[in-house]
Protein backbone atom coordinates (compact mmCIF):
# COMPACT_ATOMS: atom_id res chain seq x y z
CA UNK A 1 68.17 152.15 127.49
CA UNK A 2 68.88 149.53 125.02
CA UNK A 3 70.37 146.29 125.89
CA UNK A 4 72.35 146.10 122.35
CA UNK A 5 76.14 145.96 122.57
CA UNK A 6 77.80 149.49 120.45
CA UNK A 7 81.26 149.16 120.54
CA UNK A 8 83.48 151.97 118.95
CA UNK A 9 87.13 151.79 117.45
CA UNK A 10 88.64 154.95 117.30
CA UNK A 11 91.97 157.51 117.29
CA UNK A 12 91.82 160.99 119.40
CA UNK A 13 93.82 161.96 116.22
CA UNK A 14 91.13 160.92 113.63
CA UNK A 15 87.66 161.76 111.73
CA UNK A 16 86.69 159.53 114.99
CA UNK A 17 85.36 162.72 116.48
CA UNK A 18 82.69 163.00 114.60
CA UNK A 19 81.61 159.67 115.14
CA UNK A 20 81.86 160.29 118.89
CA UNK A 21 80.09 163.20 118.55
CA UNK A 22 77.01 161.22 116.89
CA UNK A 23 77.25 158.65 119.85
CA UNK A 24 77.28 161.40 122.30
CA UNK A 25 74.05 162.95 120.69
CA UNK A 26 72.30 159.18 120.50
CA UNK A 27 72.80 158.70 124.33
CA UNK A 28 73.34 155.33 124.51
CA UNK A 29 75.72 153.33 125.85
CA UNK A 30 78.85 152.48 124.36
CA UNK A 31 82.56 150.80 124.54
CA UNK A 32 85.53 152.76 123.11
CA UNK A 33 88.34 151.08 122.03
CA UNK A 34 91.19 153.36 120.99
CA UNK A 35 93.24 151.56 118.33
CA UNK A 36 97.12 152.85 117.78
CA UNK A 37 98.28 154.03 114.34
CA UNK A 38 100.59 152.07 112.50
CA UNK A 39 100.72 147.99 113.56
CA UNK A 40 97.65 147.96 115.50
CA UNK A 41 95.57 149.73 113.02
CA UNK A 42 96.65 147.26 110.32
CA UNK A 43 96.88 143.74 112.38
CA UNK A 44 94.31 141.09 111.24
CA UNK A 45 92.38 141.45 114.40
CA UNK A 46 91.30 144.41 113.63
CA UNK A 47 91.01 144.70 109.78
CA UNK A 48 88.64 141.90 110.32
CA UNK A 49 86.50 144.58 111.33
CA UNK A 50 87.61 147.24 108.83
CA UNK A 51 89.86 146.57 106.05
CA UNK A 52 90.92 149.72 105.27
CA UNK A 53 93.03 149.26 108.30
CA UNK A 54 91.01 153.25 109.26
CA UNK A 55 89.13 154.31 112.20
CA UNK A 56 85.86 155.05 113.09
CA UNK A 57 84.32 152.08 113.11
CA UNK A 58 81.63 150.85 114.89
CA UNK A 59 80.04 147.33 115.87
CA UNK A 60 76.57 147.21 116.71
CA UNK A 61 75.03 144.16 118.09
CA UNK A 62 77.56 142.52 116.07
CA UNK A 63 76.71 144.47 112.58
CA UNK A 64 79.80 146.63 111.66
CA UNK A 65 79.98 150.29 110.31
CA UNK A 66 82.92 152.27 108.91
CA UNK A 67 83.06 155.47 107.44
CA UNK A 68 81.93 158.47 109.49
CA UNK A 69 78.79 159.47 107.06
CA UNK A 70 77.24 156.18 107.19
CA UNK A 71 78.12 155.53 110.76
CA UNK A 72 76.12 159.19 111.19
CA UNK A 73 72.91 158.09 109.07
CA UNK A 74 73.12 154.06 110.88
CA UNK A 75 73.20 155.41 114.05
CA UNK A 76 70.11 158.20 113.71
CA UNK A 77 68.32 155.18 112.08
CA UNK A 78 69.31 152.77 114.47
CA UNK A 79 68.13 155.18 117.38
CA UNK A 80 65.28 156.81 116.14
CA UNK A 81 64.19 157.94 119.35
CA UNK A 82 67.07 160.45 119.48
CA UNK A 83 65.20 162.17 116.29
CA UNK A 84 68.24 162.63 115.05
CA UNK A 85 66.72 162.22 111.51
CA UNK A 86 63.95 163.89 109.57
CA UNK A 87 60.90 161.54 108.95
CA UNK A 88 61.25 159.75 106.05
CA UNK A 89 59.23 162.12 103.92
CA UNK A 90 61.26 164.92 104.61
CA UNK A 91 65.10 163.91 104.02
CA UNK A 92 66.20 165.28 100.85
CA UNK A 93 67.79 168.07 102.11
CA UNK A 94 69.15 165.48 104.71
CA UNK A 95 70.46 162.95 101.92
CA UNK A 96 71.73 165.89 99.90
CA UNK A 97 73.76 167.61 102.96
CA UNK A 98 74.97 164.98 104.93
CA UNK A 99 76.33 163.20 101.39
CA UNK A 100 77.68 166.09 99.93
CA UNK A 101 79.85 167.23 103.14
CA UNK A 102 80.80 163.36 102.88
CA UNK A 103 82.00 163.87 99.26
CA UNK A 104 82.55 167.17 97.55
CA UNK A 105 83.42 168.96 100.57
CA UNK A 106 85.94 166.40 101.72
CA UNK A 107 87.52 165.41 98.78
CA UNK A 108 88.11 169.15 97.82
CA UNK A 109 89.31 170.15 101.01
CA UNK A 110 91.78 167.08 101.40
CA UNK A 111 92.53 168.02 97.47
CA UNK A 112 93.64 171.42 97.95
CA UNK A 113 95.39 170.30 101.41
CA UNK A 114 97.63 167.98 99.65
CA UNK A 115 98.98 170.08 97.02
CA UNK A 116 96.73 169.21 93.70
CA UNK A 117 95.11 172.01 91.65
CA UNK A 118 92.82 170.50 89.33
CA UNK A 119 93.30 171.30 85.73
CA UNK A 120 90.21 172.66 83.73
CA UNK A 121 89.79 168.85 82.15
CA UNK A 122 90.34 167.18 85.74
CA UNK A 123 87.39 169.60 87.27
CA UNK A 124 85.40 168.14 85.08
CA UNK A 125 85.93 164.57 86.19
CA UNK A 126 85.67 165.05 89.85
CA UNK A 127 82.75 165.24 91.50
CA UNK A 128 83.51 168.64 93.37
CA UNK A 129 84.87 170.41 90.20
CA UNK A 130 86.66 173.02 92.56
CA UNK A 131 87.00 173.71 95.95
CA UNK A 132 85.62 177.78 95.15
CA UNK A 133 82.45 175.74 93.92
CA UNK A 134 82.10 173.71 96.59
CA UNK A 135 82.23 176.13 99.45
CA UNK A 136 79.99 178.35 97.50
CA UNK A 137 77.64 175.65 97.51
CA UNK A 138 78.19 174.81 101.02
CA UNK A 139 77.96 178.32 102.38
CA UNK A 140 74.53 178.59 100.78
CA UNK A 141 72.97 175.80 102.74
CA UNK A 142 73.89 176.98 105.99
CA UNK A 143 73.32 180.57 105.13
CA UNK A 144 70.81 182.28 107.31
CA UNK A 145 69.45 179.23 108.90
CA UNK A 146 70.55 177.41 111.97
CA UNK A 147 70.59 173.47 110.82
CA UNK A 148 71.33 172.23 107.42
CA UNK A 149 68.35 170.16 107.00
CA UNK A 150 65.21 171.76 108.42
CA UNK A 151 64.55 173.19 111.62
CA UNK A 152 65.89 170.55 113.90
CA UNK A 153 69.31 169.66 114.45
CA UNK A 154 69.98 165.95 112.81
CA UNK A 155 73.01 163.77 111.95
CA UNK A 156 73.98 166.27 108.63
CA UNK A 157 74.35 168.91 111.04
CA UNK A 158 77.12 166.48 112.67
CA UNK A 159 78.63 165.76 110.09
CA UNK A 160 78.92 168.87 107.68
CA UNK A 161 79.32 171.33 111.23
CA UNK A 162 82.45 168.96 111.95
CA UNK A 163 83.78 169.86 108.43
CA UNK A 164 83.34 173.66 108.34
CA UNK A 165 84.41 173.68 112.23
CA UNK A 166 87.72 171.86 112.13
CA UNK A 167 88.45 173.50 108.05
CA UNK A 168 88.14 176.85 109.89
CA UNK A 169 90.10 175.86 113.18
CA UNK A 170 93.16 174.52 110.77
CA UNK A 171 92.45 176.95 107.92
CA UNK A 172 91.62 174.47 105.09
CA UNK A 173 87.92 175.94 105.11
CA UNK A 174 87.83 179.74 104.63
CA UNK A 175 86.33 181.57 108.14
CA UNK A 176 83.03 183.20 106.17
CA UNK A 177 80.05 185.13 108.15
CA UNK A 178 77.50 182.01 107.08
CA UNK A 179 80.11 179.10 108.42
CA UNK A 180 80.95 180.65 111.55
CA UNK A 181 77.82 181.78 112.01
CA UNK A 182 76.61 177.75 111.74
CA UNK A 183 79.69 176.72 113.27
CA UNK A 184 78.53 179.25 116.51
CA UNK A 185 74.95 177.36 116.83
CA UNK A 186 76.82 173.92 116.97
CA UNK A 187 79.96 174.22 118.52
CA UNK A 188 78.29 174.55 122.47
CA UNK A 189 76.14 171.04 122.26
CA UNK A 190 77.18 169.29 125.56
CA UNK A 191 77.17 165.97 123.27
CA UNK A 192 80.35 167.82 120.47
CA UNK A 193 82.00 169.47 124.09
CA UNK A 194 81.74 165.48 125.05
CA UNK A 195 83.43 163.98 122.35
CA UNK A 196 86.24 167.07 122.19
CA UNK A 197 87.15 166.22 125.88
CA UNK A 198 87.49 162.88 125.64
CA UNK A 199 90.03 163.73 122.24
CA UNK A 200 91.73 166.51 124.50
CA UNK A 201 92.04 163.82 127.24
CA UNK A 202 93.09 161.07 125.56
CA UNK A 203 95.73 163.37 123.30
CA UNK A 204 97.20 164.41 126.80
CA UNK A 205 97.50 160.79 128.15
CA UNK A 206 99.47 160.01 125.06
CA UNK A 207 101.82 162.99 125.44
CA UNK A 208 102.51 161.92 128.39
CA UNK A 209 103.10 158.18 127.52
């Protein structure tokens, strides 16, 4: 086990999931420390940490991450033993994936949640174009094959499987054969059921509250 402090800032109603899920598949130890929306999320204390005033974040022997995709790719780097990576000669498919879920997919999901229809003209100056595009493209990664990167489960299989699951769950990604078929392969992984429980848990404490 490593001796290294990981300490992770998070909200049970937050993208901090996924992160959890990541830590969960690492195995190492680490400190959660759930941080309120509203004042608490925005005091000095801890914007010194992340700016944004926005969970995830994580601190790792003192070196901070935010934003779920890179905290995803630091952590399988960080903890190569986990192999939660492809060696380095074999990550393009693991760039291209794990960055694309982080980009197109979530900018034209949260696009299309919020109202906005992109013109002909404004498709052409985002990077997803349309949402129809991007789950095309999306659907054909995952499409008859069982991780998104290869034939081993890695951090883009995190991160894009967290996407399509919760977009299907709250019906901002359409429920077709090749994402629920992915979704199916991922959605059991004692390390995902692990990081849902302690959201479930810690959802329930607050309703309580």
């Amino acid at each position: 086990m490593s001796e290294q402090s990981l300490v992770f800032y998070t909200n049970p109603m937050s993208r901090g999931g996924i992160a959890q899920w990541m830590l969960e598949e690492v195995g190492e130890p680490y400190d959660i420390r759930v941080v309120e929306y509203g004042e608490p999320m925005k005091s000095d204390d801890y914007r010194a940490i992340n700016p944004m005033g926005k969970v995830p974040a994580i601190v790792h022997d003192g070196r901070i991450v935010t934003e779920v995709a890179a905290i995803c790719a630091y952590l399988a780097d960080a903890f190569p033993e986990a192999g939660l990576a492809p060696a380095p000669a074999d990550r393009a498919d693991y760039y291209r994936w794990l960055f694309f879920a982080a980009g197109p997919v979530e900018a034209a999901v949260s696009t299309r949640a919020c109202g906005f229809e992109p013109s002909e003209e404004n498709q052409r100056m985002l990077g997803f174009g349309t949402l129809e595009t991007t789950l095309d493209t999306l659907a054909g990664a995952v499409r008859g094959r069982r991780y998104i990167a290869g034939d081993r489960f890695s951090a883009a299989d995190v991160y894009a499987g967290s996407h399509i699951g919760w977009g299907m769950q709250f019906g901002t990604i359409d429920e077709r054969p090749e994402f629920v078929d992915y979704w199916n392969g991922l959605k059991d992984r004692p390390a995902r059921l692990a990081a849902d429980r302690f959201m479930r848990e810690a959802m329930e404490r607050a309703e309580r509250s």
